[in-house]
Protein backbone atom coordinates (compact mmCIF):
# COMPACT_ATOMS: atom_id res chain seq x y z
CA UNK A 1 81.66 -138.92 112.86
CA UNK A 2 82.12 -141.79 114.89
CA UNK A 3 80.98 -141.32 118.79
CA UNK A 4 84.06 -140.89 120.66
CA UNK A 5 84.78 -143.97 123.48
CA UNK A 6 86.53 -142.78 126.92
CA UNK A 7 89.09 -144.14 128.64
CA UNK A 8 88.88 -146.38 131.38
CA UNK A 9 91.08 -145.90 134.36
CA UNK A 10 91.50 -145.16 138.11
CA UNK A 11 89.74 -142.41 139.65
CA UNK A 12 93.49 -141.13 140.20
CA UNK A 13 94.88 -141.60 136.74
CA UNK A 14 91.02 -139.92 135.52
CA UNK A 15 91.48 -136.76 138.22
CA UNK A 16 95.31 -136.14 136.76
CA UNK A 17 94.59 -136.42 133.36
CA UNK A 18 92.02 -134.27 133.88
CA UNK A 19 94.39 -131.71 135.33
CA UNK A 20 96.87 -131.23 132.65
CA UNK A 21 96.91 -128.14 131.01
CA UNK A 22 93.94 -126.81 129.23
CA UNK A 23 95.58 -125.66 126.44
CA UNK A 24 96.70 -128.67 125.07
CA UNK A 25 92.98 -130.40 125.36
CA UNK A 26 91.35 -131.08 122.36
CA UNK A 27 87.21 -130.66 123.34
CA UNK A 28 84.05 -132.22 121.09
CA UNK A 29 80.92 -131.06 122.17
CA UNK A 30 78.17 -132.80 121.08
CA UNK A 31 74.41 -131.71 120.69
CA UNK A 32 71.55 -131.08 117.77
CA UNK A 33 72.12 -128.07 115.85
CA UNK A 34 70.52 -125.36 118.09
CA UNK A 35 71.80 -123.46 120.71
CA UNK A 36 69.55 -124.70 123.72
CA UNK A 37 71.24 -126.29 126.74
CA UNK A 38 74.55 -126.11 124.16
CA UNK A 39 74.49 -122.50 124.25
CA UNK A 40 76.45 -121.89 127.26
CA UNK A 41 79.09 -124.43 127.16
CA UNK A 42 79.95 -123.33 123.72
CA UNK A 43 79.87 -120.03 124.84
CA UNK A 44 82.40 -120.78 127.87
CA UNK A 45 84.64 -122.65 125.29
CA UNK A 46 85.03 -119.60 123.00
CA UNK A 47 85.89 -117.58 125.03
CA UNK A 48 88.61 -119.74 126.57
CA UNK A 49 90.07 -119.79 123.31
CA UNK A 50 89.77 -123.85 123.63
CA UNK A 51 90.20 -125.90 121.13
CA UNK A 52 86.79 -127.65 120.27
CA UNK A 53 84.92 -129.22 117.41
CA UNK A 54 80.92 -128.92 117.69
CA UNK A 55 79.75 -131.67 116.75
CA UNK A 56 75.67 -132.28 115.38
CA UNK A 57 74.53 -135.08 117.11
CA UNK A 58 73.13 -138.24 114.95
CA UNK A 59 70.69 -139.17 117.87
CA UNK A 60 69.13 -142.22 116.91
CA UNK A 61 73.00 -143.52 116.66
CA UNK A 62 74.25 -141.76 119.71
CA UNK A 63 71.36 -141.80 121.83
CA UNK A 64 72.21 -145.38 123.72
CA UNK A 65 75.91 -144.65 123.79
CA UNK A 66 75.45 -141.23 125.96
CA UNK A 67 75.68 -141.86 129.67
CA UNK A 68 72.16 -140.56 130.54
CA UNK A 69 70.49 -140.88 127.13
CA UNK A 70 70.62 -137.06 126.16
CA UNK A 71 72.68 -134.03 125.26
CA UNK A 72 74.93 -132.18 125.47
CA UNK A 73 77.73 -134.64 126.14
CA UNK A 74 81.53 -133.45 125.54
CA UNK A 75 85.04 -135.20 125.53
CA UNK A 76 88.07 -133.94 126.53
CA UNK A 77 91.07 -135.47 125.09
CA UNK A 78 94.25 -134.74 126.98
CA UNK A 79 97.72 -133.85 125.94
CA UNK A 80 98.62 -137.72 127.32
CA UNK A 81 96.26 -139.30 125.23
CA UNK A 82 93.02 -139.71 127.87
CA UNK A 83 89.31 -139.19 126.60
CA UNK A 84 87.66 -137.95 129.97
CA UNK A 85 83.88 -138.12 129.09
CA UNK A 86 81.34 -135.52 130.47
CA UNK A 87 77.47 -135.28 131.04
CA UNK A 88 74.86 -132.57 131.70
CA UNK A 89 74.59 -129.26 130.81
CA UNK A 90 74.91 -128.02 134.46
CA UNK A 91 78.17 -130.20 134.92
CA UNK A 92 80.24 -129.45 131.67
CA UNK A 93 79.62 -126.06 132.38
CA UNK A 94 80.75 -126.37 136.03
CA UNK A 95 83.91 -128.25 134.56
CA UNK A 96 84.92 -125.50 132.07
CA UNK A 97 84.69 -123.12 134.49
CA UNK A 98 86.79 -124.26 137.26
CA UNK A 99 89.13 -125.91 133.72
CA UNK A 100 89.46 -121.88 132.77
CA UNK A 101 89.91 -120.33 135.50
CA UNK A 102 85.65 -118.64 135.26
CA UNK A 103 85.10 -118.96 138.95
CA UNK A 104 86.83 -116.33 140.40
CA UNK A 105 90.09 -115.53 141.92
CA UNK A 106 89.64 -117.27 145.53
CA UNK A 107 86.91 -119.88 147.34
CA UNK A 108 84.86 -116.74 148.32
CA UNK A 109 84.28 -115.64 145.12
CA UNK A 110 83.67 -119.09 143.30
CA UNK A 111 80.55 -119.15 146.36
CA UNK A 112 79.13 -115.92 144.89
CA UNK A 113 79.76 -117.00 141.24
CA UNK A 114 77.71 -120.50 142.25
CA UNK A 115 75.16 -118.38 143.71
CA UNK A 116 74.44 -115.91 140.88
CA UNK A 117 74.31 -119.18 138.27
CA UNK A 118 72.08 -120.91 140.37
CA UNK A 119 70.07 -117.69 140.70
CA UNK A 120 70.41 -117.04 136.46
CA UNK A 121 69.45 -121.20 135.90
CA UNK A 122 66.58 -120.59 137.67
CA UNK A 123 65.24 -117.69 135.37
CA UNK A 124 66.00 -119.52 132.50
CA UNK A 125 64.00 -122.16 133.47
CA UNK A 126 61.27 -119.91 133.47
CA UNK A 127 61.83 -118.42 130.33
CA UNK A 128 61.66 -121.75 129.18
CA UNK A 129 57.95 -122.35 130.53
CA UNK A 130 57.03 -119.67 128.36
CA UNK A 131 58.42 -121.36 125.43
CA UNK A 132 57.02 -124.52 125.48
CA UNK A 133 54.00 -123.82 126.88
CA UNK A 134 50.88 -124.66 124.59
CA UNK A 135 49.42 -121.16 122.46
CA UNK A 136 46.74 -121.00 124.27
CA UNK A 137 48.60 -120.73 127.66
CA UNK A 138 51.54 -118.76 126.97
CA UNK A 139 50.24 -115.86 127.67
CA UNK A 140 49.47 -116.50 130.85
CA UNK A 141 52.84 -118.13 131.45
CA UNK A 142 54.52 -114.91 130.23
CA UNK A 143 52.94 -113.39 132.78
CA UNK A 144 54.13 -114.72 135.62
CA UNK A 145 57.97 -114.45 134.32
CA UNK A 146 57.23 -111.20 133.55
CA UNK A 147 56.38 -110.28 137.28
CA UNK A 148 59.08 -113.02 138.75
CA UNK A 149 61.84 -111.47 136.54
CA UNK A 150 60.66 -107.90 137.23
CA UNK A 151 61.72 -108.75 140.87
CA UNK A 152 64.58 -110.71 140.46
CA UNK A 153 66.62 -107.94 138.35
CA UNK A 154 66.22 -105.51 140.99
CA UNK A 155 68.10 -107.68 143.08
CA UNK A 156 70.55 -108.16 140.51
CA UNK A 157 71.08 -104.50 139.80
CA UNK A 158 71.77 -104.33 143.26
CA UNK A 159 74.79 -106.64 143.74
CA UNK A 160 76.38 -105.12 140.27
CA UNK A 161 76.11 -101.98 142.00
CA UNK A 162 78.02 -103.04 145.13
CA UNK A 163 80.81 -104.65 142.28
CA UNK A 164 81.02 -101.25 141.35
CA UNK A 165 78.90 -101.65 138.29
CA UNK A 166 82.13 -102.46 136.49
CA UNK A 167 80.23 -105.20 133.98
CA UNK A 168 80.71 -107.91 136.20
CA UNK A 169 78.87 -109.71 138.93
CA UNK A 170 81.75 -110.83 140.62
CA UNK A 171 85.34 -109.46 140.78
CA UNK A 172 87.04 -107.28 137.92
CA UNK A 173 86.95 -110.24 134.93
CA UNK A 174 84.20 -112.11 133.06
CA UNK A 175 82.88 -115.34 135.33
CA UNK A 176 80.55 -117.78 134.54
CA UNK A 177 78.06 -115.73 135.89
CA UNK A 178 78.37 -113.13 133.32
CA UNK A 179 78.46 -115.56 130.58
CA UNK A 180 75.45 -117.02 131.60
CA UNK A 181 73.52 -113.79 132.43
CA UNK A 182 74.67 -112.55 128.48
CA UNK A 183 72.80 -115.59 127.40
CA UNK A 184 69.68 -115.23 130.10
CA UNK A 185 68.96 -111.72 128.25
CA UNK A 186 69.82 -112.98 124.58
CA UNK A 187 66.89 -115.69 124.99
CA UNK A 188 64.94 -112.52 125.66
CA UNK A 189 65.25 -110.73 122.57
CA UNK A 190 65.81 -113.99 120.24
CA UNK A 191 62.91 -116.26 121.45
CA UNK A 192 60.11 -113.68 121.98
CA UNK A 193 56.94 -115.49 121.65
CA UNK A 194 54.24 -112.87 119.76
CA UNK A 195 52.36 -110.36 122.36
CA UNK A 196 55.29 -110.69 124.69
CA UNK A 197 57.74 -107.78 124.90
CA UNK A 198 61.04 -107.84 126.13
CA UNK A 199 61.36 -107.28 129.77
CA UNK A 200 63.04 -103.37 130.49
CA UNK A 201 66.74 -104.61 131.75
CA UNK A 202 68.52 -102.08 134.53
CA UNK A 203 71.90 -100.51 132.74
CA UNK A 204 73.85 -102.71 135.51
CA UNK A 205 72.74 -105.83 133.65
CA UNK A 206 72.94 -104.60 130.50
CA UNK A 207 76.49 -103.47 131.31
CA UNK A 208 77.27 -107.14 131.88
CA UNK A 209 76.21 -108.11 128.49
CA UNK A 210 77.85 -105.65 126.63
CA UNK A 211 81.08 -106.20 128.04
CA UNK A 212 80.32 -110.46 127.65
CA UNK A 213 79.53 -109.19 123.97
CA UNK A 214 82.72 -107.03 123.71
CA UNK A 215 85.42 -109.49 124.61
CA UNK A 216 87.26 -110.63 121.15
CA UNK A 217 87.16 -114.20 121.54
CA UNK A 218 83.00 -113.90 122.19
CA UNK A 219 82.67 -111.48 119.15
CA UNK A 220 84.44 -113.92 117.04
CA UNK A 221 82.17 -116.98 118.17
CA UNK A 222 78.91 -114.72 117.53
CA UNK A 223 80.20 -113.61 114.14
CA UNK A 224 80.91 -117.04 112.71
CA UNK A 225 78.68 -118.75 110.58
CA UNK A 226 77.91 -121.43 112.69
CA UNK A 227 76.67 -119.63 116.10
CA UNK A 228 74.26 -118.09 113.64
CA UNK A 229 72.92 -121.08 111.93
CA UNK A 230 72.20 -122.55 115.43
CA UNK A 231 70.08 -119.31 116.34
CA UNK A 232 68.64 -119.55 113.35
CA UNK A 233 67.69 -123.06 113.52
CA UNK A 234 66.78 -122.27 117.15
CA UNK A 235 64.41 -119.39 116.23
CA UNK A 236 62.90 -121.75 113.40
CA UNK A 237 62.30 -124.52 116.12
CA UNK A 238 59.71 -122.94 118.34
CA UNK A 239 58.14 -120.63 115.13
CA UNK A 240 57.49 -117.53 117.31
């Protein structure tokens, strides 16, 4: 499909375009046919029932056209006929959350939702040391995640306690915390590279993923055809 041009505007006419009402947005996310740095924002879209088309990037084609020359890149277009244009993993997801409502009920609670993202992005960065890191090396890579992550979920079991180890890391709803942490511990199990075993998770954390994985609109995303062609395809790429 043709790359999708956005409209140019005023900041003003950008920022209230960009306010209408969700539901009525049509959303195209673009990116190669794995899950990757795609994962998450697709995830946050299901789940927010939005209407969205994932596209499978033609790079060579797209690749001067994106605003930073790489993916993911996603357009919005609004119910008055604006294409708002967005870049960066770490800033479409940022925009869908605050778009649907996945930061919490009040400014204190978007803080702690920031803070246990920042916390998760960091683990998945990481994990994905371990992934790319030559044969011979990997092991010793896995190594140190192992005994980084070994620390870091006792900290997390902590604050899911003092939530009331209700499945969430903040509040009484799904966040993009716990949409981000249900991806964190699928990258676990689905891109285990041989001699590495999956880290033991506390039943706080795996609370959180089970309820992620229990919501209707989420089990419907994981079920369709598509989410499991791009793990798949995602499993295939780095041949574990």
């Amino acid at each position: 499909m043709s790359y999708p041009v956005a409209t140019k505007a005023s900041s003003a006419a950008l920022a209230q375009a960009a306010s209408l009402n969700s539901a009525d947005s049509k959303f195209q996310l673009f990116y190669f046919g794995l899950q990757a740095r795609a994962e998450i924002p697709r995830l946050m879209l299901a789940y927010a029932g939005a209407n969205v088309e994932h596209v499978s990037a033609d790079w060579p084609t797209m690749k001067e056209k994106t605003r930073f020359g790489c993916l993911p890149v996603m357009f919005e277009t609004t119910s008055n006929g604006t294409v708002l244009e967005f870049a960066e993993s770490q800033a479409i997801e940022r925009y869908i959350a605050k778009k649907f409502n996945l930061l919490g009920e009040n400014v204190w609670e978007e803080q702690q939702i920031n803070e246990f993202v920042s916390s998760i992005d960091f683990q998945l960065t990481n994990y994905t040391k371990v992934m790319f890191a030559p044969a011979e090396s990997r092991h010793k890579e896995a190594e140190a995640f192992h005994q980084n992550f070994a620390k870091w979920i006792l900290f997390m079991e902590r604050h899911l306690i003092e939530n009331g180890n209700n499945g969430h890391f903040v509040g009484n709803r799904i966040s993009w915390a716990d949409l981000k942490a249900a991806v964190l511990v699928g990258r676990l199990s689905l891109l285990l590279p041989s001699g590495m075993e999956v880290p033991k998770l506390p039943e706080a954390l795996v609370k959180v993923v089970e309820t992620v994985k229990a919501d209707s609109k989420i089990a419907a995303w994981m079920a369709t055809e598509e989410y499991q062609k791009y793990d798949a395809n995602t499993k295939g790429f780095f041949k574990f």
